[in-house]
C-alpha atoms as a PDB file:
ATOM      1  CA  UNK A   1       0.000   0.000   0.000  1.00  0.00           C
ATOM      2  CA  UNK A   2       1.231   3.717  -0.805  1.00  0.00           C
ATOM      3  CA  UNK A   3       1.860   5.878   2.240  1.00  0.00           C
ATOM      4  CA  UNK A   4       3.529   9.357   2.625  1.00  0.00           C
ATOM      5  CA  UNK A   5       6.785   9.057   5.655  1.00  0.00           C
ATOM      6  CA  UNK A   6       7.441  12.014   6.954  1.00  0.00           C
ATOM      7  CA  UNK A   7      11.121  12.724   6.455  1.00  0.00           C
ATOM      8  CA  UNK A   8      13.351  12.487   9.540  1.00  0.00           C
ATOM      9  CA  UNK A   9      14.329  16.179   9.364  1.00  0.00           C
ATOM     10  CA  UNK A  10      10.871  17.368   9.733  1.00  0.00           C
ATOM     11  CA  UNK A  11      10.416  15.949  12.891  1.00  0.00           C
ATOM     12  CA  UNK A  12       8.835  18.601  15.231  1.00  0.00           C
ATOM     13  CA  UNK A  13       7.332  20.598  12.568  1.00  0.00           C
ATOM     14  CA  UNK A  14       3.962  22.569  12.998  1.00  0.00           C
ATOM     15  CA  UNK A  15       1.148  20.295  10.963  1.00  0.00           C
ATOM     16  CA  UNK A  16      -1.474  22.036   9.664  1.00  0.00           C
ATOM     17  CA  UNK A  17      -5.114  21.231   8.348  1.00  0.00           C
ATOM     18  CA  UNK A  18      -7.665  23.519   6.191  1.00  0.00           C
ATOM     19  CA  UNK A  19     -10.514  24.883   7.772  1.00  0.00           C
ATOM     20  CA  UNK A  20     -13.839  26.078   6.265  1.00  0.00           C
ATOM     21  CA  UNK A  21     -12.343  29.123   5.042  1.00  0.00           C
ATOM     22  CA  UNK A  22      -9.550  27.548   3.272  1.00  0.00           C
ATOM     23  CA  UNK A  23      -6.958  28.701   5.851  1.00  0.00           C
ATOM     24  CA  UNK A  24      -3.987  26.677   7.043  1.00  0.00           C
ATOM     25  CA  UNK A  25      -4.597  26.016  10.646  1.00  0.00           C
ATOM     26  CA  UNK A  26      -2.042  24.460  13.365  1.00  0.00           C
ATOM     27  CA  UNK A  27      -3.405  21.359  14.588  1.00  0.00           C
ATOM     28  CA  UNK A  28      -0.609  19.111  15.876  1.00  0.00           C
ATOM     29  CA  UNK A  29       3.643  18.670  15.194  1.00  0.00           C
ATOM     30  CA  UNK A  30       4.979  15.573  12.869  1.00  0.00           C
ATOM     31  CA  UNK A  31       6.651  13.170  14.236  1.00  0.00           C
ATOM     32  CA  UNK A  32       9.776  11.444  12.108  1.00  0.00           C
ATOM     33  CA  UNK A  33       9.198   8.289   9.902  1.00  0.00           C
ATOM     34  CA  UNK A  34       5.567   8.764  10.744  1.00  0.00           C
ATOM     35  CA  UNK A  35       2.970   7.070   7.959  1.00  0.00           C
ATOM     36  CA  UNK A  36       0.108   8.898   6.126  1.00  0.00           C
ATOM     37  CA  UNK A  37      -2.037   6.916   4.358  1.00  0.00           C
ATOM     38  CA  UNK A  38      -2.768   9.399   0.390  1.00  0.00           C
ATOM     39  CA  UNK A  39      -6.329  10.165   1.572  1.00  0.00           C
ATOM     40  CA  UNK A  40      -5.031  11.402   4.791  1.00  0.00           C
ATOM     41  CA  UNK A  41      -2.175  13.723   3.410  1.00  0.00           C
ATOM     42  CA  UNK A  42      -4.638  15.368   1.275  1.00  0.00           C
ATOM     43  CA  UNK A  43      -6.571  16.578   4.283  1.00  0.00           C
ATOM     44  CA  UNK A  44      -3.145  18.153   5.372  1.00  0.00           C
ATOM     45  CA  UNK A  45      -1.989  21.738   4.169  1.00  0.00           C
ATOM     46  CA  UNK A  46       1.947  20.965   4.657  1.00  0.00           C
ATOM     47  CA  UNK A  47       4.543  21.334   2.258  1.00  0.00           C
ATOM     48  CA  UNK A  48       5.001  18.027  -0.102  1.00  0.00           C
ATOM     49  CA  UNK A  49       8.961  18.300   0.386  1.00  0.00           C
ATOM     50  CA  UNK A  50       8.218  16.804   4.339  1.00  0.00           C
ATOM     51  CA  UNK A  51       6.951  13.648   2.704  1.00  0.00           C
ATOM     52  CA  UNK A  52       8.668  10.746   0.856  1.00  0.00           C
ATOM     53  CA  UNK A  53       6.114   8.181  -1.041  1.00  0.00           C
ATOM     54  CA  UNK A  54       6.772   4.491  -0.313  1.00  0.00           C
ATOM     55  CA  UNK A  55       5.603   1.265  -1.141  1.00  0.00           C
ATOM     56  CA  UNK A  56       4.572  -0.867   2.594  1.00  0.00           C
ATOM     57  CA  UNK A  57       2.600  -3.952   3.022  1.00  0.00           C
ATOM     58  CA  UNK A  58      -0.081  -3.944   5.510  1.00  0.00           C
ATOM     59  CA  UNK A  59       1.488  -6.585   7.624  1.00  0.00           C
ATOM     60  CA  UNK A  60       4.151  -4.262   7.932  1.00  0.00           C
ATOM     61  CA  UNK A  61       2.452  -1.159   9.895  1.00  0.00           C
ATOM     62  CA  UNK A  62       1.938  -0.814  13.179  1.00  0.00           C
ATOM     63  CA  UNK A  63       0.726   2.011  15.777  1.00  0.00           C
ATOM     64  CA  UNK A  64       2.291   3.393  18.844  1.00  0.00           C
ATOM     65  CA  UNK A  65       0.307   5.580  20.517  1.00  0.00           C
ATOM     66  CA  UNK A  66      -2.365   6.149  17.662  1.00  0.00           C
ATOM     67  CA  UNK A  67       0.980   6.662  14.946  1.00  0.00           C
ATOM     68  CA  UNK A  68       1.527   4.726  12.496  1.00  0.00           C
ATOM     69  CA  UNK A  69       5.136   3.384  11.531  1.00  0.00           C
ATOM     70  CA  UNK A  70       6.721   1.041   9.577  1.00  0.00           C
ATOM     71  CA  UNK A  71       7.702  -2.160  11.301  1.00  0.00           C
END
C-alpha cells in the first residue's frame, strides 16, 4: 500500500489542516518516519517536500500511541 513518511528532518514541525475558510490552521507537530495513508495527506496543508512516497505492506504497519510506523 502507498503511504507518505514524513522525512526524519521534519520531525517537530507545525502540521497544519484547512478549515472552512480555506486557511492553514495548526493542529498538531509531525513526528519522524511517521505514515500517512494518500487520503489522509490530502486533508493536510503541509509542504510536499516533508513527505517521501513508499511502497509498505499492511502486515508491515503498526501504531504506537495512535501513529503509524513502519515495522
Amino acid at each position: 500500500m502507498k503511504y507518505y513518511r514524513v522525512k526524519p528532518q521534519y520531525d517537530n514541525k507545525v502540521r497544519y489542516k484547512w478549515n472552512n475558510h480555506g486557511q492553514g490552521v495548526p493542529d498538531s507537530i509531525l513526528i519522524a518516519n511517521e505514515l500517512y495513508t494518500p487520503k489522509e495527506f490530502e486533508r493536510l496543508a503541509n509542504c510536499p517536500a516533508w513527505f517521501e512516497l513508499v511502497e509498505i505492506p499492511k502486515s508491515k504497519i503498526y501504531f504506537c500511541f495512535g501513529a503509524r510506523f513502519a515495522a
